[in-house]
C-alpha atoms as a PDB file:
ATOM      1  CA  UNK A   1       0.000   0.000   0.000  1.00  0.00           C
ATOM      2  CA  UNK A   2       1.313   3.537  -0.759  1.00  0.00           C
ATOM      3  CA  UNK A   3       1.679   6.402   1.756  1.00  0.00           C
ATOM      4  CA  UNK A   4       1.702   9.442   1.462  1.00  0.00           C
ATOM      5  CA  UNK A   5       2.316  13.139   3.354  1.00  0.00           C
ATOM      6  CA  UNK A   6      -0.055  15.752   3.479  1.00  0.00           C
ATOM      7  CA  UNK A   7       1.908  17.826   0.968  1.00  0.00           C
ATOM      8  CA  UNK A   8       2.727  14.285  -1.332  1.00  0.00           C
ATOM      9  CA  UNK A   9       0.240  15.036  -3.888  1.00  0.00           C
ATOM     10  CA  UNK A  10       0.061  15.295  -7.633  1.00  0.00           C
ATOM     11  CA  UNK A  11       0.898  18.784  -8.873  1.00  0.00           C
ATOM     12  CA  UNK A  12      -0.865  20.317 -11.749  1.00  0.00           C
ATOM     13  CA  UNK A  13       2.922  21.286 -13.349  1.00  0.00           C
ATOM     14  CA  UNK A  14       3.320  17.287 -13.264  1.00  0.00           C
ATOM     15  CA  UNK A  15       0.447  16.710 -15.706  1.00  0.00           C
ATOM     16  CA  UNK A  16       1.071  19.050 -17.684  1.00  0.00           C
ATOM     17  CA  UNK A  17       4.468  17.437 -18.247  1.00  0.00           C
ATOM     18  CA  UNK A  18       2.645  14.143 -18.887  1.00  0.00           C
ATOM     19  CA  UNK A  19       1.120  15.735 -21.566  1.00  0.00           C
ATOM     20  CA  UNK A  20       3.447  17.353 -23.020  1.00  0.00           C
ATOM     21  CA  UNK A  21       5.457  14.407 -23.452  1.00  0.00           C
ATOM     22  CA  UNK A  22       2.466  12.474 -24.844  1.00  0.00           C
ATOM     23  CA  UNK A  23       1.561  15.469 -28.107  1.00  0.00           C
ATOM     24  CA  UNK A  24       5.295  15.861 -28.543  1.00  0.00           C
ATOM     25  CA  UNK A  25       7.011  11.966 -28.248  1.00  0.00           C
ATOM     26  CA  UNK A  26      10.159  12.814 -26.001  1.00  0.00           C
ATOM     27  CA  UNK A  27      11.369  14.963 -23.167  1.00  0.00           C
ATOM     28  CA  UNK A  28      13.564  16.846 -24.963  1.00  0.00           C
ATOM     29  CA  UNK A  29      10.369  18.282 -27.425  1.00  0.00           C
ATOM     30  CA  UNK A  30       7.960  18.582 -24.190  1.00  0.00           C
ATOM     31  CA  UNK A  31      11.068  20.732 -22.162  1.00  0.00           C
ATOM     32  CA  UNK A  32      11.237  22.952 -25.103  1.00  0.00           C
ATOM     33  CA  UNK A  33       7.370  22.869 -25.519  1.00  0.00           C
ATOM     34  CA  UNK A  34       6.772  23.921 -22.152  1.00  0.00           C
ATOM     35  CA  UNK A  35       9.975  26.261 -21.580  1.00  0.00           C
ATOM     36  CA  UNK A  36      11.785  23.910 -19.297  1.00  0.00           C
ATOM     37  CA  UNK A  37      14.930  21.779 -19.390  1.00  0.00           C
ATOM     38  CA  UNK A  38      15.005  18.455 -19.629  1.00  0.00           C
ATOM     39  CA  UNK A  39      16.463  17.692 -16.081  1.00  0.00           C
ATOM     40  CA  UNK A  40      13.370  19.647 -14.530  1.00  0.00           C
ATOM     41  CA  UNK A  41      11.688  17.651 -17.281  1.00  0.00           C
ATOM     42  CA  UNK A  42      12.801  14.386 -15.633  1.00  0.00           C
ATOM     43  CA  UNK A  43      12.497  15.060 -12.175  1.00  0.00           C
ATOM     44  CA  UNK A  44       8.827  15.661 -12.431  1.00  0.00           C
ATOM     45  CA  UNK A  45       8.337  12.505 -14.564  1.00  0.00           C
ATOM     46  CA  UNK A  46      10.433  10.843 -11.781  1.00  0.00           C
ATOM     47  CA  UNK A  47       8.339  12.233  -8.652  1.00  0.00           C
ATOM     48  CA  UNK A  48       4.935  11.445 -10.285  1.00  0.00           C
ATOM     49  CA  UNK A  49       6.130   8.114 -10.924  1.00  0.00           C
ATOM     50  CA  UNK A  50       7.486   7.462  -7.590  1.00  0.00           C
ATOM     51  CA  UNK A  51       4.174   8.775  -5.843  1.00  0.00           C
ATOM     52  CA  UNK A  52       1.744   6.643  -8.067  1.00  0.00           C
ATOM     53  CA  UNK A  53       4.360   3.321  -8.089  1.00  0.00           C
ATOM     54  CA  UNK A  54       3.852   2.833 -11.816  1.00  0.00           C
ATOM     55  CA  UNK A  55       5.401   3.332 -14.953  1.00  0.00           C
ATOM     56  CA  UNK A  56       3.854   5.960 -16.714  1.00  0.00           C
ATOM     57  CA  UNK A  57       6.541   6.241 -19.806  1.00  0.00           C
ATOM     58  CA  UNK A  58       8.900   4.373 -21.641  1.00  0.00           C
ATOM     59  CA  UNK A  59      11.797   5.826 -23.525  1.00  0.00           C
ATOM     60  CA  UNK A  60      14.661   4.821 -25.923  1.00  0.00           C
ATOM     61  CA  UNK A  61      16.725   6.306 -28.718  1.00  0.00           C
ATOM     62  CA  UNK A  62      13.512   6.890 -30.663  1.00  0.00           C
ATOM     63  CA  UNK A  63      11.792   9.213 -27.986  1.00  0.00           C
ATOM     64  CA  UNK A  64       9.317   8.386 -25.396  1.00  0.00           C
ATOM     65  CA  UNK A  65       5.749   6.989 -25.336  1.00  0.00           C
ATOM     66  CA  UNK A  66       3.351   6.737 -22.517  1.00  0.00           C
ATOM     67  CA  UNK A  67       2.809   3.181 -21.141  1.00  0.00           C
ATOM     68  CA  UNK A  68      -0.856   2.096 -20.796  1.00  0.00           C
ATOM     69  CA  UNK A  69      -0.967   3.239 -16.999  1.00  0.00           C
ATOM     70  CA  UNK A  70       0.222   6.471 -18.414  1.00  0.00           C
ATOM     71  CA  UNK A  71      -2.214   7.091 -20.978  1.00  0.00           C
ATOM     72  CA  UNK A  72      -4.642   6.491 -18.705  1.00  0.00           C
ATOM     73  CA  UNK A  73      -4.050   9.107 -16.430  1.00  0.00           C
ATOM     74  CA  UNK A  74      -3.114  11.334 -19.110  1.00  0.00           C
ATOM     75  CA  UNK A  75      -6.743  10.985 -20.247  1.00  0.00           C
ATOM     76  CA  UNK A  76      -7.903  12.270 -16.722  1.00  0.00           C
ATOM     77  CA  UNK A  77      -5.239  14.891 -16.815  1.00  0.00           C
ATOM     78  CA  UNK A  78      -6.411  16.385 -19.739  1.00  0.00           C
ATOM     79  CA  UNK A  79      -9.995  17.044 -18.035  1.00  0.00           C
ATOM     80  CA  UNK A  80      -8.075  17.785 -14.708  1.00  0.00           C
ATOM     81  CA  UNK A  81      -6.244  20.872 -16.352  1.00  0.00           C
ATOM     82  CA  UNK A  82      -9.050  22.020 -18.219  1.00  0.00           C
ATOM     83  CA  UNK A  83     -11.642  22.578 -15.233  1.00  0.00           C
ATOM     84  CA  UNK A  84      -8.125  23.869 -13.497  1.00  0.00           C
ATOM     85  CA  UNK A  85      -7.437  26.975 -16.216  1.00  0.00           C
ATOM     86  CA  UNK A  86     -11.375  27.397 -16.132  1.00  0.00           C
ATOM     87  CA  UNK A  87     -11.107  27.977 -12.625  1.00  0.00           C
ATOM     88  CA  UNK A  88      -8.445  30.766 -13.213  1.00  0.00           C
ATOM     89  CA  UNK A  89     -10.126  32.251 -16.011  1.00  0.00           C
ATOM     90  CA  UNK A  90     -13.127  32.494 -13.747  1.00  0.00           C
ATOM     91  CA  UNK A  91     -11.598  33.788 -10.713  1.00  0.00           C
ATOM     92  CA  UNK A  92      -9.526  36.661 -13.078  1.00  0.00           C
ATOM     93  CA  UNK A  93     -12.806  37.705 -14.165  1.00  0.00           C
ATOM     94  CA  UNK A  94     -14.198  38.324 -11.488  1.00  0.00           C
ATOM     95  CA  UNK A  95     -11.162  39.905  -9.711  1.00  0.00           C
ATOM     96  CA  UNK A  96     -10.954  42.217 -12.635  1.00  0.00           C
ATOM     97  CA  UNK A  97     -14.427  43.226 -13.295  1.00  0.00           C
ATOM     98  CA  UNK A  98     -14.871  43.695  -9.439  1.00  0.00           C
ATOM     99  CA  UNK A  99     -17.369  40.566  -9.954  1.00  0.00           C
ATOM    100  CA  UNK A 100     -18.402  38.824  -5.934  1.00  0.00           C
ATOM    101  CA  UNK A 101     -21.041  36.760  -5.462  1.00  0.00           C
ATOM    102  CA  UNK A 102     -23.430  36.584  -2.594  1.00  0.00           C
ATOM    103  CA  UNK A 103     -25.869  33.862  -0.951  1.00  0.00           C
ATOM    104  CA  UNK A 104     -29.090  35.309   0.601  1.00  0.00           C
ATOM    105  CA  UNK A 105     -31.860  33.288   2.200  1.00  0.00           C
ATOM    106  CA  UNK A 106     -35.542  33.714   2.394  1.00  0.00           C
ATOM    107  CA  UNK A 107     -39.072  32.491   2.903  1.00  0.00           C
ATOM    108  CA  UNK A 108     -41.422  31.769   0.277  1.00  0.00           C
ATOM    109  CA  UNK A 109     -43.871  34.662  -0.360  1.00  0.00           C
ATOM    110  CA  UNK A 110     -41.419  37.500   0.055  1.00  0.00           C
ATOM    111  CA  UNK A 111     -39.074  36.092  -1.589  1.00  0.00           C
ATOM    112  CA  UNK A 112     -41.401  35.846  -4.730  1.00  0.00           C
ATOM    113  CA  UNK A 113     -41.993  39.619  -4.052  1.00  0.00           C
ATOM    114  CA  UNK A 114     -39.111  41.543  -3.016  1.00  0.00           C
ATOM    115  CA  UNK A 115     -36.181  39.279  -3.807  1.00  0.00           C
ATOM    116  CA  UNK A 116     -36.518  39.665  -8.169  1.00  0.00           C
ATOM    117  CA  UNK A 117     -37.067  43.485  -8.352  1.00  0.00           C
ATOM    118  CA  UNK A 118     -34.492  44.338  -5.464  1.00  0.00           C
ATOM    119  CA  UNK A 119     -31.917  41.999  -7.434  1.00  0.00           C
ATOM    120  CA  UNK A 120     -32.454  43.491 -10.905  1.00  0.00           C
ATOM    121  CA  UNK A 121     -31.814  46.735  -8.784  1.00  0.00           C
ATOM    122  CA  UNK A 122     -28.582  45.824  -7.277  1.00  0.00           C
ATOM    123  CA  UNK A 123     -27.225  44.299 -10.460  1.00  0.00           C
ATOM    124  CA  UNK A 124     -27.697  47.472 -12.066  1.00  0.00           C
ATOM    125  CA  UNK A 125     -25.909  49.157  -9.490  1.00  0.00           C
ATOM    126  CA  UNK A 126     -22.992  46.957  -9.290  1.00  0.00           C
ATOM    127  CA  UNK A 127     -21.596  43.954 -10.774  1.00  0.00           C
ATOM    128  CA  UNK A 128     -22.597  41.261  -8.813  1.00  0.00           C
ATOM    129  CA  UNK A 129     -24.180  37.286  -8.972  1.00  0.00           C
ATOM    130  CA  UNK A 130     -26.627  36.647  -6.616  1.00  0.00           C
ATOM    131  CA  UNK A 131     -27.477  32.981  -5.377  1.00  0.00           C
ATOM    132  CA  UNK A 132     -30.912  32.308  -3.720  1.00  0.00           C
ATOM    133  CA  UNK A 133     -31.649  29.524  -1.121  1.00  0.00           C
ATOM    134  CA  UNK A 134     -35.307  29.453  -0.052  1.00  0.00           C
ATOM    135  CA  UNK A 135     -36.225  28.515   3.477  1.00  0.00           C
ATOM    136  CA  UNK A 136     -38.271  29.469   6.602  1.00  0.00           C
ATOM    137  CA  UNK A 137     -36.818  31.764   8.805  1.00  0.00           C
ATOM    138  CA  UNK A 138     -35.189  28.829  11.152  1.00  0.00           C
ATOM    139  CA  UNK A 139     -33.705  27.678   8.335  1.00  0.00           C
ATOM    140  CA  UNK A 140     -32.505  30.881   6.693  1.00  0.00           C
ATOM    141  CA  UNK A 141     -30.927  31.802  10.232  1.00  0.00           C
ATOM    142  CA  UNK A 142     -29.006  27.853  11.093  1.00  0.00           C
ATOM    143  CA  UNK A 143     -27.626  28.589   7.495  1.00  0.00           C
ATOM    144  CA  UNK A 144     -26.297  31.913   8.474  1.00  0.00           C
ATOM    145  CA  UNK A 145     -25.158  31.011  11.440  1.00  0.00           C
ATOM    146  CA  UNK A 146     -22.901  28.438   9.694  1.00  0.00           C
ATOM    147  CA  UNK A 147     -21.356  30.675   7.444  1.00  0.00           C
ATOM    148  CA  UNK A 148     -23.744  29.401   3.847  1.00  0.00           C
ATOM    149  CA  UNK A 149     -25.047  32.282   3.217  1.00  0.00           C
ATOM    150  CA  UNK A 150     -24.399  36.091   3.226  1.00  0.00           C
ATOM    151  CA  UNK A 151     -27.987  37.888   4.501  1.00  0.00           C
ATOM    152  CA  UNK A 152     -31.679  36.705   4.182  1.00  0.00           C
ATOM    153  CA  UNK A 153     -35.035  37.466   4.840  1.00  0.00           C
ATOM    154  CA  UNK A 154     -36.913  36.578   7.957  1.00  0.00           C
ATOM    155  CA  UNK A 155     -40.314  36.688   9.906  1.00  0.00           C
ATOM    156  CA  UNK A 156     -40.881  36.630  13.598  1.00  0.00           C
ATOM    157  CA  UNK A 157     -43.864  37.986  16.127  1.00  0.00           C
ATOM    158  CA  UNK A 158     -43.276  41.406  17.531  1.00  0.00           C
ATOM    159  CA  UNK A 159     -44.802  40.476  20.691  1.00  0.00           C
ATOM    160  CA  UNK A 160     -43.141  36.846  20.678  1.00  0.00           C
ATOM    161  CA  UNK A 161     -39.976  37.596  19.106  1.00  0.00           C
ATOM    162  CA  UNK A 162     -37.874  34.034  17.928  1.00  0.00           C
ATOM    163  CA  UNK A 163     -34.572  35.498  16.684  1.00  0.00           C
ATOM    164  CA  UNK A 164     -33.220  37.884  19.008  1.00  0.00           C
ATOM    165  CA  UNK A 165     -29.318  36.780  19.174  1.00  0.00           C
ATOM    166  CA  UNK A 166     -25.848  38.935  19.907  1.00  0.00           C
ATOM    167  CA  UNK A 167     -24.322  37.206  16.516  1.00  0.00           C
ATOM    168  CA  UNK A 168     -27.211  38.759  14.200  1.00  0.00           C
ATOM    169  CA  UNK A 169     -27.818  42.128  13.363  1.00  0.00           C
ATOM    170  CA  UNK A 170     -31.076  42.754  12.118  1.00  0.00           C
ATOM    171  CA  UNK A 171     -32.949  45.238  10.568  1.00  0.00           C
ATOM    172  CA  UNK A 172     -36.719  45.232  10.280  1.00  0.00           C
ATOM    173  CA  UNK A 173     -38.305  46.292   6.510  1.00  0.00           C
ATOM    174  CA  UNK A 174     -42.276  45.286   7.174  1.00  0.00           C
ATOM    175  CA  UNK A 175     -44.633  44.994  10.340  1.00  0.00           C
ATOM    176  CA  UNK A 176     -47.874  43.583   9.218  1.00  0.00           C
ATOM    177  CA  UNK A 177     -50.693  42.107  11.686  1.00  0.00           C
ATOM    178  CA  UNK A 178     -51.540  38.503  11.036  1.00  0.00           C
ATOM    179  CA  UNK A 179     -55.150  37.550   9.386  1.00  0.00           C
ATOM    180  CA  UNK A 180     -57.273  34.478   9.559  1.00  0.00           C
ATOM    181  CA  UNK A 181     -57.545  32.911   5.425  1.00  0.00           C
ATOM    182  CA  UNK A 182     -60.780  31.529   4.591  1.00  0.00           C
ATOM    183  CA  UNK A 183     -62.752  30.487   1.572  1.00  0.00           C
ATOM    184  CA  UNK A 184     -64.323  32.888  -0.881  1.00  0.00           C
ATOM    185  CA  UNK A 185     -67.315  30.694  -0.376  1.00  0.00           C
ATOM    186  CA  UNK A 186     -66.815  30.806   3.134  1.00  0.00           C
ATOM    187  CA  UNK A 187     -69.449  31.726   5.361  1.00  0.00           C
ATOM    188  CA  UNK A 188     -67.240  34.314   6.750  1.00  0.00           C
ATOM    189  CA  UNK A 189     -65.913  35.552   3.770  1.00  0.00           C
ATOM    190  CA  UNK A 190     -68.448  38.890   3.713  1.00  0.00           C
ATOM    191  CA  UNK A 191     -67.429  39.817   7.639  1.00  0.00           C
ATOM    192  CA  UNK A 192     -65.538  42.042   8.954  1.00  0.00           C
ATOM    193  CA  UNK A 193     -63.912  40.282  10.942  1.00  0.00           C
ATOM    194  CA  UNK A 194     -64.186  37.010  12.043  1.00  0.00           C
ATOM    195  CA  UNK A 195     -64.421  35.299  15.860  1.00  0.00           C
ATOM    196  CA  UNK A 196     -61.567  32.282  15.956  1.00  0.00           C
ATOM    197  CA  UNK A 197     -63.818  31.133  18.672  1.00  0.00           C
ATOM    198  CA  UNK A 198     -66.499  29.971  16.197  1.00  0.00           C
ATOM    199  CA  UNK A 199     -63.594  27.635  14.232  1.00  0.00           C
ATOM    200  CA  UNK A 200     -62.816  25.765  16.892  1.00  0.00           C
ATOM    201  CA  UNK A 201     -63.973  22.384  14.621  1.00  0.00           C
ATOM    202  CA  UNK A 202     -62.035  24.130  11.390  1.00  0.00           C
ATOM    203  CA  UNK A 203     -59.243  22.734  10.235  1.00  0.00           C
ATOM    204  CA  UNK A 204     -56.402  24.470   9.709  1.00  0.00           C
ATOM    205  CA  UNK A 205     -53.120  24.057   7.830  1.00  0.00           C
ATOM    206  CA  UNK A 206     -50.350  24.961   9.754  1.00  0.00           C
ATOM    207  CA  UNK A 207     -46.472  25.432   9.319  1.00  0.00           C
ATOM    208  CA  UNK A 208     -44.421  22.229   8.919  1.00  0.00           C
ATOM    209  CA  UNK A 209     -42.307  23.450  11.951  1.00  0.00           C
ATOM    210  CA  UNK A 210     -44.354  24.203  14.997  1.00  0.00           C
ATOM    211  CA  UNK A 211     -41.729  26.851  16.205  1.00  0.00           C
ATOM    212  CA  UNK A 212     -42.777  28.517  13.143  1.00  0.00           C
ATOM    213  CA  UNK A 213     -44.047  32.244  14.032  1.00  0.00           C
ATOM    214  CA  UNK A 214     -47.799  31.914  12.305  1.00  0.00           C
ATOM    215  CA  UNK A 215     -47.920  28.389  14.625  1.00  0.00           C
ATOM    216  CA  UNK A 216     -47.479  30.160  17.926  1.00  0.00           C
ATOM    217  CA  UNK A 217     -49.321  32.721  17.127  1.00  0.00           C
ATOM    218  CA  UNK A 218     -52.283  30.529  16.299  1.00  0.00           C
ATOM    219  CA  UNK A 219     -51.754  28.188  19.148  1.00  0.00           C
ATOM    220  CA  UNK A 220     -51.539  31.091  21.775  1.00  0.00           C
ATOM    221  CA  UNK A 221     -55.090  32.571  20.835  1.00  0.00           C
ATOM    222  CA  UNK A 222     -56.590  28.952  20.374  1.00  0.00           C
ATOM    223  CA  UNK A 223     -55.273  28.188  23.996  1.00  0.00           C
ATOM    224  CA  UNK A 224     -56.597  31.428  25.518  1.00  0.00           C
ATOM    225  CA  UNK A 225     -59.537  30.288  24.130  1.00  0.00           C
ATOM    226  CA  UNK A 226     -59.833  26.414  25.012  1.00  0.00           C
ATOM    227  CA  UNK A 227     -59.705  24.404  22.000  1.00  0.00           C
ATOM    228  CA  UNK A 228     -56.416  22.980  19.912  1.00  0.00           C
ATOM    229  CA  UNK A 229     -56.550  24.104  16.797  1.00  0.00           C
ATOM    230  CA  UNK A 230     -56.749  20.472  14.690  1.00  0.00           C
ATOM    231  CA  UNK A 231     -54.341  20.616  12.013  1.00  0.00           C
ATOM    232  CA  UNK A 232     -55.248  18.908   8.319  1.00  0.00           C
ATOM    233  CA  UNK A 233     -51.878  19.732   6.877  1.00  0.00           C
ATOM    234  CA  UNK A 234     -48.515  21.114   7.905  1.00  0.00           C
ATOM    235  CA  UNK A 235     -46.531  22.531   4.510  1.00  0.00           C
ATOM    236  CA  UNK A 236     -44.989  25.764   3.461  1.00  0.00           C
ATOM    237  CA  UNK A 237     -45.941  25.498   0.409  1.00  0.00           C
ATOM    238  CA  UNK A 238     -48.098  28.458  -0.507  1.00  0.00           C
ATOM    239  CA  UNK A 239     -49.647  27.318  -3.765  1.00  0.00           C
ATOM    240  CA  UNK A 240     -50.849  23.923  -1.271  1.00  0.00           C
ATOM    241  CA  UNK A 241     -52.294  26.228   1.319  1.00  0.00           C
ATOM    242  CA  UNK A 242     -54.156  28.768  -0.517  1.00  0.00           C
ATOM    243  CA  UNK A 243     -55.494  25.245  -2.696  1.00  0.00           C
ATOM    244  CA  UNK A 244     -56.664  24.080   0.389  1.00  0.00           C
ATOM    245  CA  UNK A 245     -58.086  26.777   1.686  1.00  0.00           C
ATOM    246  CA  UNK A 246     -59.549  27.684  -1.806  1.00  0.00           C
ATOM    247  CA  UNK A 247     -61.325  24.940  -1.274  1.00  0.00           C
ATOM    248  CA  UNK A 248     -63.240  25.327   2.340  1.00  0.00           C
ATOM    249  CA  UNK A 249     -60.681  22.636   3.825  1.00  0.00           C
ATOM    250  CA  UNK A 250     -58.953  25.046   6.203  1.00  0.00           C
ATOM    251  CA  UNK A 251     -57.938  27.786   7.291  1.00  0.00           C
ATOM    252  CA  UNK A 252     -54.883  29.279   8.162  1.00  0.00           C
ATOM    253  CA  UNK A 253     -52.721  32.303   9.534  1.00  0.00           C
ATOM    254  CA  UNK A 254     -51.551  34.114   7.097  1.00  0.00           C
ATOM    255  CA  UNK A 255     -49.576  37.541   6.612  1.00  0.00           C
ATOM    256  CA  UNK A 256     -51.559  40.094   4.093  1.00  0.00           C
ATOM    257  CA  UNK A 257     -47.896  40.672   1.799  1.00  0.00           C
ATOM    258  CA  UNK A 258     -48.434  36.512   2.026  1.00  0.00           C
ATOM    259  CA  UNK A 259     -51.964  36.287   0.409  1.00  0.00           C
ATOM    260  CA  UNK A 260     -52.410  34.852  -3.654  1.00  0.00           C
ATOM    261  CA  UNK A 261     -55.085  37.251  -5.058  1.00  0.00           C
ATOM    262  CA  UNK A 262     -55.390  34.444  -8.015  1.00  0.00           C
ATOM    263  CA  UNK A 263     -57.073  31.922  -5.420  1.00  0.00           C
ATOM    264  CA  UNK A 264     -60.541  32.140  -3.944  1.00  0.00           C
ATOM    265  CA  UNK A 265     -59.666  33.333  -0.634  1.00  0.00           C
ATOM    266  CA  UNK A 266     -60.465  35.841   2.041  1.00  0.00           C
ATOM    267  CA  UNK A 267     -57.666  37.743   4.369  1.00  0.00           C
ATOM    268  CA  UNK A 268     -60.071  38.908   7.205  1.00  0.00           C
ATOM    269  CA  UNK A 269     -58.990  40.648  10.434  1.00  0.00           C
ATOM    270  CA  UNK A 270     -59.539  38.566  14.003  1.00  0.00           C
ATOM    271  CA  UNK A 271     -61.898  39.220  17.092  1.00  0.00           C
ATOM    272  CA  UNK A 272     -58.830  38.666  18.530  1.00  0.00           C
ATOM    273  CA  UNK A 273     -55.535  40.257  19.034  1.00  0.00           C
ATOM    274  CA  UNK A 274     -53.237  38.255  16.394  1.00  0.00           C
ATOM    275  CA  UNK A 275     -49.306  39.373  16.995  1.00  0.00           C
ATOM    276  CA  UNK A 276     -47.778  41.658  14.617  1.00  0.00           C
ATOM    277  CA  UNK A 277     -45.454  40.006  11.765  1.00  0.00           C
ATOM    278  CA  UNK A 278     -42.098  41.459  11.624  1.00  0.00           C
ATOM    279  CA  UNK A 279     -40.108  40.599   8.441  1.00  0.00           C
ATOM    280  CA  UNK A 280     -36.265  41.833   8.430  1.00  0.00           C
ATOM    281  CA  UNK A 281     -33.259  41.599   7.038  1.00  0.00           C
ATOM    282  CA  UNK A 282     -30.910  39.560   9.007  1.00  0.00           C
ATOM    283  CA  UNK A 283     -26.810  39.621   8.328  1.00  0.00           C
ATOM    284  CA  UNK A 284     -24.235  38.059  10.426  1.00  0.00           C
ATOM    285  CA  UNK A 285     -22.309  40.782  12.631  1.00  0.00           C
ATOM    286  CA  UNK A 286     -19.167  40.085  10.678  1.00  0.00           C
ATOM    287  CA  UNK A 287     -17.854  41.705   7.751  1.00  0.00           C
ATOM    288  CA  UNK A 288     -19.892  41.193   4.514  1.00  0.00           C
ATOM    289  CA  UNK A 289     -19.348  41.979   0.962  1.00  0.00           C
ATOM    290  CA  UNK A 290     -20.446  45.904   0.019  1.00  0.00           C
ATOM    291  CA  UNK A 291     -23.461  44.099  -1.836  1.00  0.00           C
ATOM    292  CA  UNK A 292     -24.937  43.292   1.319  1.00  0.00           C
ATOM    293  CA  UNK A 293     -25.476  46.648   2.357  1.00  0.00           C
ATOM    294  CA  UNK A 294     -26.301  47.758  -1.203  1.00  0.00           C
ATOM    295  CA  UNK A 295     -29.181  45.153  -1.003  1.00  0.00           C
ATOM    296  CA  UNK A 296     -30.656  46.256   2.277  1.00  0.00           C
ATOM    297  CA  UNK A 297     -31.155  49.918   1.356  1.00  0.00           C
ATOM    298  CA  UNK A 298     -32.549  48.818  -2.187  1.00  0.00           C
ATOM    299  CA  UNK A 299     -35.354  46.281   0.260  1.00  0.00           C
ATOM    300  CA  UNK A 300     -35.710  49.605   2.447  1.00  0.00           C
ATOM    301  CA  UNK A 301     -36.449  51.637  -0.526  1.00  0.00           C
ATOM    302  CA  UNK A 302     -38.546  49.492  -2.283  1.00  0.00           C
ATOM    303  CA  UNK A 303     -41.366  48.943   0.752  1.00  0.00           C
ATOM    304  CA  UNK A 304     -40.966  52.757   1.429  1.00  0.00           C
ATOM    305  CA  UNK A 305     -42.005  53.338  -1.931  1.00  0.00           C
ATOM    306  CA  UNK A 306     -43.989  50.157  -3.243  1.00  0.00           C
ATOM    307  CA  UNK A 307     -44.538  49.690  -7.197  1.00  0.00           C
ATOM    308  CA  UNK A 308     -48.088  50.515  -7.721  1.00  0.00           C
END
């Protein structure tokens, strides 16, 4: 068995020589080829050799050929040293055109509505790629907190706040006060407002995480008033919830910036006092490329002044 150091390891310059040799048939043509001399030539050959324990080329007066170990790594070498120089010719690009990319997080429905516009806007401004992961807020914030992403979006309760941590630095864009979604045909539907009391047999559909912000809220009042809310579904996916609730299955908690105005649904305010939603924009308290900040006044902006 062959061991190795940490540091013992094929270098590109070594298959390059390995091909060299192979497109030009003998050291002497692949030293002049690639601007070397034939010792430095050998010695490579020789060390790449020595750390794989094969033959890898055979030479005599006519030149040299590569044995059949040889040509098969010189077929991987090939592919090797391509993605290698397209590597380089990536990262120069980007160091010249003052190209970074950045990795934001977010939750479904403002994502869909903030995240496009405010992008198109900070491309504009600067040159910049911009990778999306969608998540719930626990989600977006484990991610940050392990270094995967750069900034995302976030909902919690004002009165029942779930992210409130030294290592974040927040800054809040939207406070909107939750609704109860219900069914076009809904009895309901033409009401001001509607009593939660009077669904306590509703069903509702409910966040797949129960630490979720719309599940406490909707558990708290529930409690307060003496029933469990029973639960038909839990998903985040919005197109599944407003179906549902399209439908007079459930109901649910929703945000009003969260509601599909192509479904058959109602947003209607509560007898009761449902919690504020807060949705910010959440960064790690470390330095951050200058897109980051770029981004956050272009989100500020944008709700200050929303597109008609």
């Amino acid at each position: 068995m062959m061991t190795h150091s940490l540091y013992d390891v094929i270098q590109p310059q070594q298959l390059r020589i390995l091909v060299a040799i192979r497109d030009c048939g003998s050291l002497t043509a692949a030293a002049a080829a690639l601007g070397y001399g034939v010792p430095t030539i050998a010695h490579h050959l020789a060390s790449l050799e020595r750390h794989l324990d094969a033959r890898l080329v055979e030479r005599d007066r006519r030149g040299a050929r590569l044995t059949a170990l040889g040509a098969v790594l010189v077929e991987e070498a090939v592919h090797i040293l391509a993605r290698l120089e397209q590597a380089e010719r990536l990262v120069a690009t980007q160091r010249d055109q003052g190209l970074s990319t950045i990795r934001l997080g977010t939750f479904a429905s403002m994502g869909s509505q903030l995240l496009p516009r405010a992008i198109r806007e900070l491309r504009a401004r600067m040159s910049v790629q911009v990778e999306v992961v969608e998540a719930e807020p626990t989600g977006v914030v484990e991610l940050l907190r392990a270094g995967e992403l750069h900034a995302g979006l976030i909902y919690d309760s004002v009165d029942d706040p779930a992210f409130t941590s030294s290592d974040l630095r927040m800054h809040v864009l939207l406070e909107e006060r939750y609704r109860v979604l219900v069914a076009s045909s809904s009895p309901y539907a033409d009401t001001a407002e509607v009593d939660i009391a009077e669904l306590a047999h509703a069903d509702w559909v409910c966040s797949r995480h129960e630490s979720e912000t719309s599940d406490r809220v909707l558990r708290r009042v529930c409690h307060t008033l003496g029933f469990e809310p029973r639960v038909l579904m839990r998903t985040d996916d919005l197109n599944m919830i407003h179906g549902l609730v399209a439908e007079g299955l459930a109901c649910t908690v929703v945000a009003p910036s969260a509601v599909d105005t192509r479904f058959a649904v109602r947003a209607l305010a509560a007898v009761q006092d449902l919690d504020l939603r807060r949705t910010s924009f959440v960064r790690p308290k470390t330095p951050a490329p200058r897109a980051i900040a770029e981004l956050q006044d272009i989100l500020v902006d944008m709700l200050a002044s929303p597109a008609d």
